[in-house]
PDB file of N, CA and C in Angstrom:
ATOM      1  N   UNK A   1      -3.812  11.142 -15.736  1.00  0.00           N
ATOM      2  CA  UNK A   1      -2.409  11.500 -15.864  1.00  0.00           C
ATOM      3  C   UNK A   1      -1.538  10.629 -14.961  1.00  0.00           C
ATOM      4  N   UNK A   2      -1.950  10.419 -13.639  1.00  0.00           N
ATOM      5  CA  UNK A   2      -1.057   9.568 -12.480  1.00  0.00           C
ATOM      6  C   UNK A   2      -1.964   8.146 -12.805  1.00  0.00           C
ATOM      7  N   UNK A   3      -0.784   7.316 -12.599  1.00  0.00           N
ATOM      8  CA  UNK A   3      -1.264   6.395 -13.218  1.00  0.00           C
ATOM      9  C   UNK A   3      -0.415   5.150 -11.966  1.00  0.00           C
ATOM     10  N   UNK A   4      -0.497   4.027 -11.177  1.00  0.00           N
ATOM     11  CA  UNK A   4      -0.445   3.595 -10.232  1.00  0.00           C
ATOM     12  C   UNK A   4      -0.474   1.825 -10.333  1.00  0.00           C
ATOM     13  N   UNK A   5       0.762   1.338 -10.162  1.00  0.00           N
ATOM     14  CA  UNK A   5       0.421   0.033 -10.132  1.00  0.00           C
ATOM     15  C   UNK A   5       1.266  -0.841  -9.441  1.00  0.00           C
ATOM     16  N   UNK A   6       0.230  -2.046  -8.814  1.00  0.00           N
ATOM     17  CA  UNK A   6       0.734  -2.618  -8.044  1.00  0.00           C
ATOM     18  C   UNK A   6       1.583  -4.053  -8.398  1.00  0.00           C
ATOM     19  N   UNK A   7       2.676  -4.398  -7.521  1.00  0.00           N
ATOM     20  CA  UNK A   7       3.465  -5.446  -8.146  1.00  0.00           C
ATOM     21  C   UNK A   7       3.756  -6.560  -6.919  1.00  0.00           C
ATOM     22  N   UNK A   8       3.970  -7.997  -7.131  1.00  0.00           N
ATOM     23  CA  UNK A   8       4.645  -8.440  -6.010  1.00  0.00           C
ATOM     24  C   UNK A   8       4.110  -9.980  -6.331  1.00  0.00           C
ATOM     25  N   UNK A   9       4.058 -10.869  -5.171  1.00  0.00           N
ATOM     26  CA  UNK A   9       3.348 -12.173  -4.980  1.00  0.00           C
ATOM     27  C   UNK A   9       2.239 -11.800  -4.914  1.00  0.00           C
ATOM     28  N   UNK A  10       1.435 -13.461  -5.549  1.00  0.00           N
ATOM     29  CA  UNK A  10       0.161 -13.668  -4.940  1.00  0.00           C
ATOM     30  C   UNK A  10      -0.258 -14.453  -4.303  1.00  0.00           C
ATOM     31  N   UNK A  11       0.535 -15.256  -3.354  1.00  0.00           N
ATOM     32  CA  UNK A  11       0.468 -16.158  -2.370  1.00  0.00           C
ATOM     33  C   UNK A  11       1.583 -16.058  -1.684  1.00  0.00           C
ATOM     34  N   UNK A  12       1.487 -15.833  -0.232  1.00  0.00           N
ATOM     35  CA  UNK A  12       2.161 -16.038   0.628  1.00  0.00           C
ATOM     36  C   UNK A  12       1.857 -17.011   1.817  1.00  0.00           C
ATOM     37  N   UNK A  13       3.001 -17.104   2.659  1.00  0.00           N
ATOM     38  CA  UNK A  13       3.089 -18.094   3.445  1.00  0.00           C
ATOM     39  C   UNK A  13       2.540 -17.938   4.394  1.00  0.00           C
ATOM     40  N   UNK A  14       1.734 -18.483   5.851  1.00  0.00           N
ATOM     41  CA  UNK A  14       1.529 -17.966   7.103  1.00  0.00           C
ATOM     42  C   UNK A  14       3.079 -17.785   7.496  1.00  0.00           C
ATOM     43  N   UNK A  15       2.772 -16.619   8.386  1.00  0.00           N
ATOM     44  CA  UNK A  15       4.131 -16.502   9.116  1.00  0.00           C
ATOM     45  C   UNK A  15       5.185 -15.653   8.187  1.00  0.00           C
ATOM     46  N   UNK A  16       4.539 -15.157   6.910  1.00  0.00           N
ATOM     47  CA  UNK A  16       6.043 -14.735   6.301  1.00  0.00           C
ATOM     48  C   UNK A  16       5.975 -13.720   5.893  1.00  0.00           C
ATOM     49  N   UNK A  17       6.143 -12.500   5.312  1.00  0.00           N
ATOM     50  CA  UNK A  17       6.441 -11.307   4.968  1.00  0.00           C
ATOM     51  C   UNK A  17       5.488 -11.089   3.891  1.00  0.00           C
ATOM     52  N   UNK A  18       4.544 -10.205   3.817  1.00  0.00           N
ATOM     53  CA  UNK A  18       3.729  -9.932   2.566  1.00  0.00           C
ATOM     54  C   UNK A  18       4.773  -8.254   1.939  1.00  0.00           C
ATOM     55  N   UNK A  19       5.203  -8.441   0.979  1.00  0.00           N
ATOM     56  CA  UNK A  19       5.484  -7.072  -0.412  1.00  0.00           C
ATOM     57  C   UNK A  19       5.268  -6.950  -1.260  1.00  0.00           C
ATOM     58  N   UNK A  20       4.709  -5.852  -1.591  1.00  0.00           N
ATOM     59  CA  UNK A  20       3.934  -5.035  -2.458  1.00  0.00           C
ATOM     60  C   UNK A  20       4.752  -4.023  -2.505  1.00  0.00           C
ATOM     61  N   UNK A  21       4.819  -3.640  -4.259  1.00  0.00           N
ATOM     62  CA  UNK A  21       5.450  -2.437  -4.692  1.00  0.00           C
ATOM     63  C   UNK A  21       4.505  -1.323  -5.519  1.00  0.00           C
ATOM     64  N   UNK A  22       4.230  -0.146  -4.894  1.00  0.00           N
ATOM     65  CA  UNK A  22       3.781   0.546  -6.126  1.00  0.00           C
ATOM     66  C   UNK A  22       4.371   1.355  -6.982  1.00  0.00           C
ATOM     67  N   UNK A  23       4.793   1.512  -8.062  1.00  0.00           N
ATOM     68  CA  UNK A  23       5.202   2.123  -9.252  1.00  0.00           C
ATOM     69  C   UNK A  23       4.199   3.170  -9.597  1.00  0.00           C
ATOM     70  N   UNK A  24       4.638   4.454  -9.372  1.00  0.00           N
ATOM     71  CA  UNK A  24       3.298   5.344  -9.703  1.00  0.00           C
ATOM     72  C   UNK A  24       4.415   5.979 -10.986  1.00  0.00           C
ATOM     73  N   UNK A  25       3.854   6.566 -11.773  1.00  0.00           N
ATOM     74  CA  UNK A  25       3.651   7.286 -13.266  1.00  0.00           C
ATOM     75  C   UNK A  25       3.255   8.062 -12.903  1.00  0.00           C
ATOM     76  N   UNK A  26       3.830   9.457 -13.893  1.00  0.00           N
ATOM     77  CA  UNK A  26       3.365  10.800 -14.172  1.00  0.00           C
ATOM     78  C   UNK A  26       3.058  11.864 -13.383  1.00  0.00           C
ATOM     79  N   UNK A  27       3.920  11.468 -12.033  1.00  0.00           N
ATOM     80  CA  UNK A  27       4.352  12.460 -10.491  1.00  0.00           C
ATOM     81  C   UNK A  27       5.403  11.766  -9.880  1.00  0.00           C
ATOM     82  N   UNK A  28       6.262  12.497  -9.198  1.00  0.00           N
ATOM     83  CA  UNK A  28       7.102  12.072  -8.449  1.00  0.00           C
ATOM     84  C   UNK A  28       6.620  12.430  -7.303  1.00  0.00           C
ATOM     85  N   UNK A  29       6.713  10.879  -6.217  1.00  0.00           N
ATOM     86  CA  UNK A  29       6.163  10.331  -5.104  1.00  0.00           C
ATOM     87  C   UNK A  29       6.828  11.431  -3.962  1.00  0.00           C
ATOM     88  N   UNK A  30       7.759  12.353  -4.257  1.00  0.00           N
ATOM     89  CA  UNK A  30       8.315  13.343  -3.187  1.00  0.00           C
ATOM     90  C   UNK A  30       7.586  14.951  -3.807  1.00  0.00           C
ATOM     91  N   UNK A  31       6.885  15.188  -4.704  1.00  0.00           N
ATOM     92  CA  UNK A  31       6.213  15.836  -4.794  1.00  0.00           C
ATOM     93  C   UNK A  31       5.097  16.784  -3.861  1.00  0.00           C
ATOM     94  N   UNK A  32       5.127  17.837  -3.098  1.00  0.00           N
ATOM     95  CA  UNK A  32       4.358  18.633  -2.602  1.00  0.00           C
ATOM     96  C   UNK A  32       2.517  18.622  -3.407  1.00  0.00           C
ATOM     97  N   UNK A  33       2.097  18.295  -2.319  1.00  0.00           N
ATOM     98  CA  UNK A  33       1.835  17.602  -1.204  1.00  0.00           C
ATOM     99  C   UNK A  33       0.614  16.355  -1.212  1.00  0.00           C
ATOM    100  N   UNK A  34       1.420  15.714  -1.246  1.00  0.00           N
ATOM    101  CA  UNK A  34       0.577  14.262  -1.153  1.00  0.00           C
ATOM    102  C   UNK A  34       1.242  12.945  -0.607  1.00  0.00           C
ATOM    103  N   UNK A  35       0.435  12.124  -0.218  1.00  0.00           N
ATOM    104  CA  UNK A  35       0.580  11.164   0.116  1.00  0.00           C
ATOM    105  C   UNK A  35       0.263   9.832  -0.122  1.00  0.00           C
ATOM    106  N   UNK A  36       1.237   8.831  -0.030  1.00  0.00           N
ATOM    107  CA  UNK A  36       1.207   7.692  -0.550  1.00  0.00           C
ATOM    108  C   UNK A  36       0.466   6.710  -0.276  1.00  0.00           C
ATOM    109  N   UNK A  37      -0.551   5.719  -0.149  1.00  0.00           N
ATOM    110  CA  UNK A  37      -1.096   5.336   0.439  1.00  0.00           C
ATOM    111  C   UNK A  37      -1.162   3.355  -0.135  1.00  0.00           C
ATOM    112  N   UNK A  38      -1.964   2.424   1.174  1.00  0.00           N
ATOM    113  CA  UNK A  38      -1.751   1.369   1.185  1.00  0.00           C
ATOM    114  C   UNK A  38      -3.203   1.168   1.609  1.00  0.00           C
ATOM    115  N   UNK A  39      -4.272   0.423   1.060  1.00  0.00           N
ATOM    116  CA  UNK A  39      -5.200   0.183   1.480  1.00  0.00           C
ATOM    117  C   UNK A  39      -6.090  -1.331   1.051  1.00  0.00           C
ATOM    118  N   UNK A  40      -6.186  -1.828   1.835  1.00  0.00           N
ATOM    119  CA  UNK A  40      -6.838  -3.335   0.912  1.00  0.00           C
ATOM    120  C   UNK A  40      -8.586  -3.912   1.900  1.00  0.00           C
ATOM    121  N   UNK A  41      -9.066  -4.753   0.775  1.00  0.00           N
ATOM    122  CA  UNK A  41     -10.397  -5.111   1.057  1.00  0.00           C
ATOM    123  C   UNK A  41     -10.193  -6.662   0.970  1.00  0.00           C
ATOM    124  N   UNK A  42     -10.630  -7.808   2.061  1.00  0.00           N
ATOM    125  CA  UNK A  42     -10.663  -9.004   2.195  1.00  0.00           C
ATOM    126  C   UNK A  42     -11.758  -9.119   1.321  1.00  0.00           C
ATOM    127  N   UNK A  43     -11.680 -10.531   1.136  1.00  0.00           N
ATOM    128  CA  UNK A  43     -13.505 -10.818   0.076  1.00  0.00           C
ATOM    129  C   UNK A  43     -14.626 -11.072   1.164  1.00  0.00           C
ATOM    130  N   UNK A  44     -15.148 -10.081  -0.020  1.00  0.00           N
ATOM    131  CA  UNK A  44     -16.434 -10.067   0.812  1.00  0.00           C
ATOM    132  C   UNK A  44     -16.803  -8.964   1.791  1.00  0.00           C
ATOM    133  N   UNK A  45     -15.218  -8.167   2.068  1.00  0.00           N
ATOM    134  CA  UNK A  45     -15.118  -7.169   3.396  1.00  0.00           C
ATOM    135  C   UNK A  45     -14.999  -6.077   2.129  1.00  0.00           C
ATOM    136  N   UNK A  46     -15.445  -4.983   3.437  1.00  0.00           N
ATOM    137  CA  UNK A  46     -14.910  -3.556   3.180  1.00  0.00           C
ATOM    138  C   UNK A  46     -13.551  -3.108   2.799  1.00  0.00           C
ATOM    139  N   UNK A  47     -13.245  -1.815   2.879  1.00  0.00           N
ATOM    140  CA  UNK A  47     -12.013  -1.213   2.623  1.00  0.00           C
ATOM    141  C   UNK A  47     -11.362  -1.013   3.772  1.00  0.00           C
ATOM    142  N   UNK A  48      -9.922  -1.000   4.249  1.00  0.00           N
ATOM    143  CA  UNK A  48      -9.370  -0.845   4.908  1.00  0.00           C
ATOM    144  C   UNK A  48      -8.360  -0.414   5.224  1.00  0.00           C
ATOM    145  N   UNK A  49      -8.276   0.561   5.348  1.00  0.00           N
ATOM    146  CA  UNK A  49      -6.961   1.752   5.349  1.00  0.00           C
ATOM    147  C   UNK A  49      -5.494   1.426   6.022  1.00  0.00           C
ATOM    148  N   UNK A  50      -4.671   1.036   5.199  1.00  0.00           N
ATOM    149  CA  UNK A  50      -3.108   0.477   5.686  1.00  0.00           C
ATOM    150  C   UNK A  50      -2.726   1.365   6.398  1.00  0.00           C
ATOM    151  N   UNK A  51      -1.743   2.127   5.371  1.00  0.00           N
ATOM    152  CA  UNK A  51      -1.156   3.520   6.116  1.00  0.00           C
ATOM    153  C   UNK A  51      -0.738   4.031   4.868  1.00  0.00           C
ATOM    154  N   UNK A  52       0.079   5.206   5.438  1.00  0.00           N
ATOM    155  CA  UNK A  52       0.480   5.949   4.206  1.00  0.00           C
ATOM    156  C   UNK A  52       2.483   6.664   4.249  1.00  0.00           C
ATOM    157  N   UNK A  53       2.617   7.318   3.560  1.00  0.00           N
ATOM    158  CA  UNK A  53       3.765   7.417   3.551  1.00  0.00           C
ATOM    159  C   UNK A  53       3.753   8.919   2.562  1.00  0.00           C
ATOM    160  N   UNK A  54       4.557  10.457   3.390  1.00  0.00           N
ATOM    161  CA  UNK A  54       3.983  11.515   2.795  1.00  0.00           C
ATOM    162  C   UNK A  54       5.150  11.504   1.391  1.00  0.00           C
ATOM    163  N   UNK A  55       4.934  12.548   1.353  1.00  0.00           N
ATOM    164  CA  UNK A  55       5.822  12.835  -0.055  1.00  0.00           C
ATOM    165  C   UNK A  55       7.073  13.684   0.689  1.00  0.00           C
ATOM    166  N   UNK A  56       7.283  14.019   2.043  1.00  0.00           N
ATOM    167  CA  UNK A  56       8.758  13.791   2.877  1.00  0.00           C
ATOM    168  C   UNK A  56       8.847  12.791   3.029  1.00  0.00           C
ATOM    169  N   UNK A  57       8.366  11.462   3.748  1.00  0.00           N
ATOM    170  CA  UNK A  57       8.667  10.515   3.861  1.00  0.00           C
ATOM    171  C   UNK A  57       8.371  10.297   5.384  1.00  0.00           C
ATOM    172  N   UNK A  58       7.087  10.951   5.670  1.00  0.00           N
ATOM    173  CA  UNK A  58       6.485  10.555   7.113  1.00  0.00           C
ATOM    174  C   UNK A  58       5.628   9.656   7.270  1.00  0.00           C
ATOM    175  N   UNK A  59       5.635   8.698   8.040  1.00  0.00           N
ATOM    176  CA  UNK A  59       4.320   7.525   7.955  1.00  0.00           C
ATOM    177  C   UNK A  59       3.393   7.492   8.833  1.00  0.00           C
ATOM    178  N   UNK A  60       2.721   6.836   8.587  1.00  0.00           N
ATOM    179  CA  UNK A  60       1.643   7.022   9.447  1.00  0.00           C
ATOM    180  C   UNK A  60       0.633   5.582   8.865  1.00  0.00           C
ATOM    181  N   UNK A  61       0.181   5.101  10.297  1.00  0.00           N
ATOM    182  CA  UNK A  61      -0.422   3.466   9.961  1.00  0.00           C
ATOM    183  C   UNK A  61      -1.496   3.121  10.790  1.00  0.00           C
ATOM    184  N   UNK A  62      -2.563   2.472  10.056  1.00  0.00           N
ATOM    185  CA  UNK A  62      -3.646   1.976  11.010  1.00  0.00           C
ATOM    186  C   UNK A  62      -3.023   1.627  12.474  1.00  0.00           C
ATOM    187  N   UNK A  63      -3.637   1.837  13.509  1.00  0.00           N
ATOM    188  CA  UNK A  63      -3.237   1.093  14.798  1.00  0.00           C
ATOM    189  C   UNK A  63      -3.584  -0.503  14.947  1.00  0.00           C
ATOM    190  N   UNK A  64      -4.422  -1.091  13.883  1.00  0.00           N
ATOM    191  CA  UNK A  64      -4.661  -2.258  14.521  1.00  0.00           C
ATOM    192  C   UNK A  64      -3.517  -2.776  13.845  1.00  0.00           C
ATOM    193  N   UNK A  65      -3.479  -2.318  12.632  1.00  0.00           N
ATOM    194  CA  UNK A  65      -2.041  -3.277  11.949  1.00  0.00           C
ATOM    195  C   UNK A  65      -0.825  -2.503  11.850  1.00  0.00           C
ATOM    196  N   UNK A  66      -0.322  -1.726  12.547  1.00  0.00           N
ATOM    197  CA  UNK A  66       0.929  -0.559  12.718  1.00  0.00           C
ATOM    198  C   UNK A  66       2.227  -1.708  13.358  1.00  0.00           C
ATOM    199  N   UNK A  67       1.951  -2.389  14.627  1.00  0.00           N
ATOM    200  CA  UNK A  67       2.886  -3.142  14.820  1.00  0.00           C
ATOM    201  C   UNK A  67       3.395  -4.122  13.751  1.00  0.00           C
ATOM    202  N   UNK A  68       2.754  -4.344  12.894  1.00  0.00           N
ATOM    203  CA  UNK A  68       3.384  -5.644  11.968  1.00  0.00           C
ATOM    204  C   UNK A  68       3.531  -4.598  10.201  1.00  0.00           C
ATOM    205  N   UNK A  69       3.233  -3.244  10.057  1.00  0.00           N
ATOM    206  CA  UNK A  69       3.555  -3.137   8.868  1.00  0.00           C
ATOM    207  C   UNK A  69       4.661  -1.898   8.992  1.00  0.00           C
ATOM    208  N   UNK A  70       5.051  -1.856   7.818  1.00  0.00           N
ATOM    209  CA  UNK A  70       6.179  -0.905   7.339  1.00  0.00           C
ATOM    210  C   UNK A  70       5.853  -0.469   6.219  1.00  0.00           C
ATOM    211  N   UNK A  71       6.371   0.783   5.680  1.00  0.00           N
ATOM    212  CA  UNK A  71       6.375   1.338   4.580  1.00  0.00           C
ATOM    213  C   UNK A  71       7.510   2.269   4.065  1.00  0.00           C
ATOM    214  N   UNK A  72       7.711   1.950   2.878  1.00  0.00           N
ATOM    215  CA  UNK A  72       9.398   2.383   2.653  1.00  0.00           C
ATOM    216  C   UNK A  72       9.210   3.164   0.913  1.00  0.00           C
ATOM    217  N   UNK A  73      10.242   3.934   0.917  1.00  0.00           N
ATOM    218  CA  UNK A  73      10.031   4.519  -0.743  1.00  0.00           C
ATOM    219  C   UNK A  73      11.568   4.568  -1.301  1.00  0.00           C
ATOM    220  N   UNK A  74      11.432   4.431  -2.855  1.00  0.00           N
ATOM    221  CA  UNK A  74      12.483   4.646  -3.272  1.00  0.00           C
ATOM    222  C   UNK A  74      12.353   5.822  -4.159  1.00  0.00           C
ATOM    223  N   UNK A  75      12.656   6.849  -3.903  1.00  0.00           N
ATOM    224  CA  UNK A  75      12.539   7.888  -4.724  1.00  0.00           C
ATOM    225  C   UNK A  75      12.883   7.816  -6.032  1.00  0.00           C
ATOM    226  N   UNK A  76      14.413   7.150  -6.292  1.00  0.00           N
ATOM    227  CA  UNK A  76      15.293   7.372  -7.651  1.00  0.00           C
ATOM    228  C   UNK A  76      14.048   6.193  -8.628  1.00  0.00           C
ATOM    229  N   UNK A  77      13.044   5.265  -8.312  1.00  0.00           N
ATOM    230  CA  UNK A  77      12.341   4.327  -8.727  1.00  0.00           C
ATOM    231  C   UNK A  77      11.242   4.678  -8.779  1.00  0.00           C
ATOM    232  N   UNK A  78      10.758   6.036  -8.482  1.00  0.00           N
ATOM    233  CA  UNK A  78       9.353   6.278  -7.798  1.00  0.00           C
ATOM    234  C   UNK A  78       8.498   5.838  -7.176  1.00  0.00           C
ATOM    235  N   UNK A  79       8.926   4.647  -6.284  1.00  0.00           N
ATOM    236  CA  UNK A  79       7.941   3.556  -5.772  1.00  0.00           C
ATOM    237  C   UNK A  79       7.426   3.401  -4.219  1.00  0.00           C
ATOM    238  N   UNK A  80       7.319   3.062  -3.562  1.00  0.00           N
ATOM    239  CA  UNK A  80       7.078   2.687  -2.373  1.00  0.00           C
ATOM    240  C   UNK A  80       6.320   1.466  -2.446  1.00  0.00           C
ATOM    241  N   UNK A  81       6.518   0.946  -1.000  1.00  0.00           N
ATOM    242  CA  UNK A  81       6.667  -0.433  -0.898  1.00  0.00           C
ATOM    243  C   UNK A  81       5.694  -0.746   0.713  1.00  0.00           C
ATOM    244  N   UNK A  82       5.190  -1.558   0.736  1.00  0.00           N
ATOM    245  CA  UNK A  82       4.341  -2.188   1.883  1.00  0.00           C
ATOM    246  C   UNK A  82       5.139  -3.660   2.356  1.00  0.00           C
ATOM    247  N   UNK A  83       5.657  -3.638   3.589  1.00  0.00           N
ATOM    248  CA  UNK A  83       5.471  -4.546   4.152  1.00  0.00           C
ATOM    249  C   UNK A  83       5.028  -5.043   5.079  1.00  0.00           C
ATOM    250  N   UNK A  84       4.038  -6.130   5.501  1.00  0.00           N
ATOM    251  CA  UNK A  84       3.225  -6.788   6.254  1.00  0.00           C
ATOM    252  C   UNK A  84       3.697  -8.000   6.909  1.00  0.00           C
ATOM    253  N   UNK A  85       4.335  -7.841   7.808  1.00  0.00           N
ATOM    254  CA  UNK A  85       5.215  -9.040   8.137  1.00  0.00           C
ATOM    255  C   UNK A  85       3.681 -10.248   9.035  1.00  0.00           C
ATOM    256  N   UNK A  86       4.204 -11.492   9.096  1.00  0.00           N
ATOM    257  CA  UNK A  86       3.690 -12.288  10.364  1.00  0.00           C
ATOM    258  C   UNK A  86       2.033 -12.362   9.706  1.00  0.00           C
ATOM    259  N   UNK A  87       1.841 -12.462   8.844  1.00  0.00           N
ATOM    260  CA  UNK A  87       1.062 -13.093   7.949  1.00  0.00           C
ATOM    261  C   UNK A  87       0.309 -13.972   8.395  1.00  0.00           C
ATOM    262  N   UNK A  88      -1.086 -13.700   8.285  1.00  0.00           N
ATOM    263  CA  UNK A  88      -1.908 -15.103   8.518  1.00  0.00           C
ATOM    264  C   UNK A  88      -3.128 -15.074   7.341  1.00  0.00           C
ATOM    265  N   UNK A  89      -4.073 -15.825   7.222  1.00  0.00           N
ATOM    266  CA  UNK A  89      -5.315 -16.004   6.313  1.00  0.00           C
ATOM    267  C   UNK A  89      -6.183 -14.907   6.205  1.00  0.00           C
ATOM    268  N   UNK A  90      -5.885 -14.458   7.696  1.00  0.00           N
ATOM    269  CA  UNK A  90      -6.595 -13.180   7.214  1.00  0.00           C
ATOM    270  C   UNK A  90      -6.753 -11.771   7.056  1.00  0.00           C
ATOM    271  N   UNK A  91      -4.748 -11.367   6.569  1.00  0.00           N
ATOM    272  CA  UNK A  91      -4.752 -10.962   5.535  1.00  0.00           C
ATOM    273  C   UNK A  91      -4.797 -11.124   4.210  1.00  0.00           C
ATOM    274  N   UNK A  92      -5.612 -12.083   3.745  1.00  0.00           N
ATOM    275  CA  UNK A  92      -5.835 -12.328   2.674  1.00  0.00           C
ATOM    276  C   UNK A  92      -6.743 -10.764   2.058  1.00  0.00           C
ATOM    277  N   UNK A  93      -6.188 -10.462   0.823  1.00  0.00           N
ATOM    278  CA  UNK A  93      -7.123  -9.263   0.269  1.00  0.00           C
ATOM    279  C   UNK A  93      -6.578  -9.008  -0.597  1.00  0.00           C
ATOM    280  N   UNK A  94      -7.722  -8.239  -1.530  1.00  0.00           N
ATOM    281  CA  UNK A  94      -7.193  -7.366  -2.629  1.00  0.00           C
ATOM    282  C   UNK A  94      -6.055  -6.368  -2.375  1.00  0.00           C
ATOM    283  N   UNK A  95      -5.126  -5.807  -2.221  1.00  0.00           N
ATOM    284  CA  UNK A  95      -4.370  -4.902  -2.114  1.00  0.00           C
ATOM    285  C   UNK A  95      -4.135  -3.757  -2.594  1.00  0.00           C
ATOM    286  N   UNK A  96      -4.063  -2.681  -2.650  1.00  0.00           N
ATOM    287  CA  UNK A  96      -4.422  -0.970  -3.813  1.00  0.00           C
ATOM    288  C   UNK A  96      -3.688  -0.174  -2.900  1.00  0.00           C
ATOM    289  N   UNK A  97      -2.600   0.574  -3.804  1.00  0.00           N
ATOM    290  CA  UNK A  97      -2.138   1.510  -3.518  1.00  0.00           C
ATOM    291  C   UNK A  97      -2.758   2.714  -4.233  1.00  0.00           C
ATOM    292  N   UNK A  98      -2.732   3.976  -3.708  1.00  0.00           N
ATOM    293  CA  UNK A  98      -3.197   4.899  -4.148  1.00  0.00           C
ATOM    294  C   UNK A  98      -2.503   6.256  -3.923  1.00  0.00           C
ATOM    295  N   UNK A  99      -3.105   7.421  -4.232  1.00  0.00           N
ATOM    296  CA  UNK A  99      -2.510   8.783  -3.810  1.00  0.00           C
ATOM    297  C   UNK A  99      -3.503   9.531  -3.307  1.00  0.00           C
ATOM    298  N   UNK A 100      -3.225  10.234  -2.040  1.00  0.00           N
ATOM    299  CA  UNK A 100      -3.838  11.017  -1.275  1.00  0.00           C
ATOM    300  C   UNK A 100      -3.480  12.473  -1.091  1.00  0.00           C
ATOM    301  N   UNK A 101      -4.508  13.129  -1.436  1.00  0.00           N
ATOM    302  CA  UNK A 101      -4.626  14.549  -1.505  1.00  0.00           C
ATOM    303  C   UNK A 101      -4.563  15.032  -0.357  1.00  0.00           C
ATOM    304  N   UNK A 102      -3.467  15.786   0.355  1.00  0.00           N
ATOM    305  CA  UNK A 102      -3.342  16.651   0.956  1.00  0.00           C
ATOM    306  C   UNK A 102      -4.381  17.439   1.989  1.00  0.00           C
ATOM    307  N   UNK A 103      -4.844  18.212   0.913  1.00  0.00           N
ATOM    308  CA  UNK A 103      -6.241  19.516   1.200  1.00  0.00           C
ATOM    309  C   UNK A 103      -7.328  18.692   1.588  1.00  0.00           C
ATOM    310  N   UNK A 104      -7.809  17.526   1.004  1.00  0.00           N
ATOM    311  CA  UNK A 104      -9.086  16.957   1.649  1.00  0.00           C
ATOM    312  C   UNK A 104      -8.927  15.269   1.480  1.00  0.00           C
ATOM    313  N   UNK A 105      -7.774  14.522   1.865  1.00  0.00           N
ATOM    314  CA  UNK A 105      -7.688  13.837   2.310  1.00  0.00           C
ATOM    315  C   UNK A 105      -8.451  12.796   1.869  1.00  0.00           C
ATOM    316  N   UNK A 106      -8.853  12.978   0.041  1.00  0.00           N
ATOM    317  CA  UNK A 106      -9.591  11.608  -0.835  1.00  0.00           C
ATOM    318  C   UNK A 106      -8.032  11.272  -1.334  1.00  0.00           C
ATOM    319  N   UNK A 107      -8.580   9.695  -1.855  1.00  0.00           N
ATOM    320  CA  UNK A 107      -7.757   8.985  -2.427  1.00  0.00           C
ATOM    321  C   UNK A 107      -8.146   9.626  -3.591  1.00  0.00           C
ATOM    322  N   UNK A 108      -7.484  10.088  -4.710  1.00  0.00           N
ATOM    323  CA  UNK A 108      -7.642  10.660  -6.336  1.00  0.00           C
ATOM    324  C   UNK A 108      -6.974   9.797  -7.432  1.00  0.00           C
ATOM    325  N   UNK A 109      -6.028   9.160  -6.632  1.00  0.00           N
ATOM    326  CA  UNK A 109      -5.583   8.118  -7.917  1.00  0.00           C
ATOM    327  C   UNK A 109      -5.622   6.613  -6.858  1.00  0.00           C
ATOM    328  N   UNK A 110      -6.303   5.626  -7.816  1.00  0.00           N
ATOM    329  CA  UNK A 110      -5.835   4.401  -7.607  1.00  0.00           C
ATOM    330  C   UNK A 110      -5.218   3.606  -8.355  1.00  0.00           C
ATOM    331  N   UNK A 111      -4.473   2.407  -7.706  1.00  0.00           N
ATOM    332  CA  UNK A 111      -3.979   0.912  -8.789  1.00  0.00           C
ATOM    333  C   UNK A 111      -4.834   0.722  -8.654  1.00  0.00           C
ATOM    334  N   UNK A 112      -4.610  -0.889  -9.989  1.00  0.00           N
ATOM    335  CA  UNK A 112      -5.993  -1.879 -10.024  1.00  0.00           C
ATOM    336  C   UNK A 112      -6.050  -3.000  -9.018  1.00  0.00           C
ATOM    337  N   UNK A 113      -5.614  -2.972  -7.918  1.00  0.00           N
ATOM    338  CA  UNK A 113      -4.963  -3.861  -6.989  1.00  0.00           C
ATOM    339  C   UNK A 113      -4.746  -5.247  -7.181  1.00  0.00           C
ATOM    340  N   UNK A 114      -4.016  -5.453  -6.358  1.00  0.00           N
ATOM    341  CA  UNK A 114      -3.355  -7.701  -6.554  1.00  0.00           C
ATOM    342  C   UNK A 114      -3.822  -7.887  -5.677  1.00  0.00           C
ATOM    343  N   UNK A 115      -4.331  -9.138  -5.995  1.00  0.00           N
ATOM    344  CA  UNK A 115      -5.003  -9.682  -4.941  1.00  0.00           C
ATOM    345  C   UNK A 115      -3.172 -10.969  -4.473  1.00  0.00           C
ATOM    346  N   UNK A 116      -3.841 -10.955  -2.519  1.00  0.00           N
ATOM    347  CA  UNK A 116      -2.750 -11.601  -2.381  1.00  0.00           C
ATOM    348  C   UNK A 116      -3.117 -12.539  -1.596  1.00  0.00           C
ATOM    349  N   UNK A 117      -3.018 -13.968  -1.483  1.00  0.00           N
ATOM    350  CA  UNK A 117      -3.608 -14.796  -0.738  1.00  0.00           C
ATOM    351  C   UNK A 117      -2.635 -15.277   0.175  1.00  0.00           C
ATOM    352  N   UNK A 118      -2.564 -15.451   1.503  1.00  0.00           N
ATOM    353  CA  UNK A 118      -2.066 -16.109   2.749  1.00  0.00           C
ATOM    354  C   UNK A 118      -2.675 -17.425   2.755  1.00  0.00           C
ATOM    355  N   UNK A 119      -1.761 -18.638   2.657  1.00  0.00           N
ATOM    356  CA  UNK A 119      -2.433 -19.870   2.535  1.00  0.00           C
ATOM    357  C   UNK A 119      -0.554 -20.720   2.633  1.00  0.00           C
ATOM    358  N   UNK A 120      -1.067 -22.024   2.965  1.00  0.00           N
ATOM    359  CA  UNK A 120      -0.149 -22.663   3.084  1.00  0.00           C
ATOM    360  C   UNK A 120      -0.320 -23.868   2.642  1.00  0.00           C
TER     361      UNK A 120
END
C-alpha cells in the first residue's frame, strides 16, 4: 500500500551538498505514528542508519554523521528530504529511504534506493 521513492543526483561533488528526496504514497508523512527514515549501504558495506524524522517533525541522527546531515519535510508534498553536506568518496552509497514503525522500531516500507556517487 505505502509505496516510497527516492529522487535527486547521482554524482556529486567532494565538498558539496548531497539531496535526496523521498516521495512516499499512500500515507501522509505526519501521520500517527511513524517515522521517516534515511539509511544507506556503501559497496560492498553494510547498512547504515542516517536518521530519521517523526511524523511531528522530530529528528533524530546517527552521531557519527549528525554534524554534517539535516533532514527536512514538506508536508503539503508528502516528502522529506536528506541533506548531507561536505561530501567526500566516502559517502558514496546506495541511498533508501524508508518508514519506521513506531511500536517496534522495523523499517516496514522501503524505496528502491539511488545510488549516489561522490567523485570529482
Amino acid at each position: 500500500q505505502v509505496q516510497l521513492q527516492e529522487s535527486g543526483p547521482g554524482l556529486v561533488k567532494p565538498s558539496q551538498t548531497l539531496t535526496l528526496t523521498c516521495t512516499v504514497f499512500g500515507e501522509s508523512i505526519a501521520a500517527d505514528y511513524y517515522y521517516w527514515t534515511w539509511i544507506r549501504q556503501p559497496p560492498g558495506k553494510g547498512l547504515e542508519w542516517i536518521g530519521y524524522i517523526t511524523y511531528s517533525g522530530t529528528l533524530h541522527f546517527n552521531p557519527f554523521l549528525e554534524s554534517r546531515t539535516s533532514i527536512s519535510r514538506d508536508t503539503s508534498k508528502n516528502q522529506f528530504t536528506l541533506k548531507l553536506s561536505a561530501v567526500t568518496p566516502e559517502d558514496t552509497a546506495v541511498y533508501y529511504c524508508g518508514r519506521v514503525s513506531s511500536w517496534d522500531y522495523t523499517v516496514d516500507y522501503w524505496g528502491k534506493g539511488t545510488l549516489v556517487s561522490v567523485s570529482s
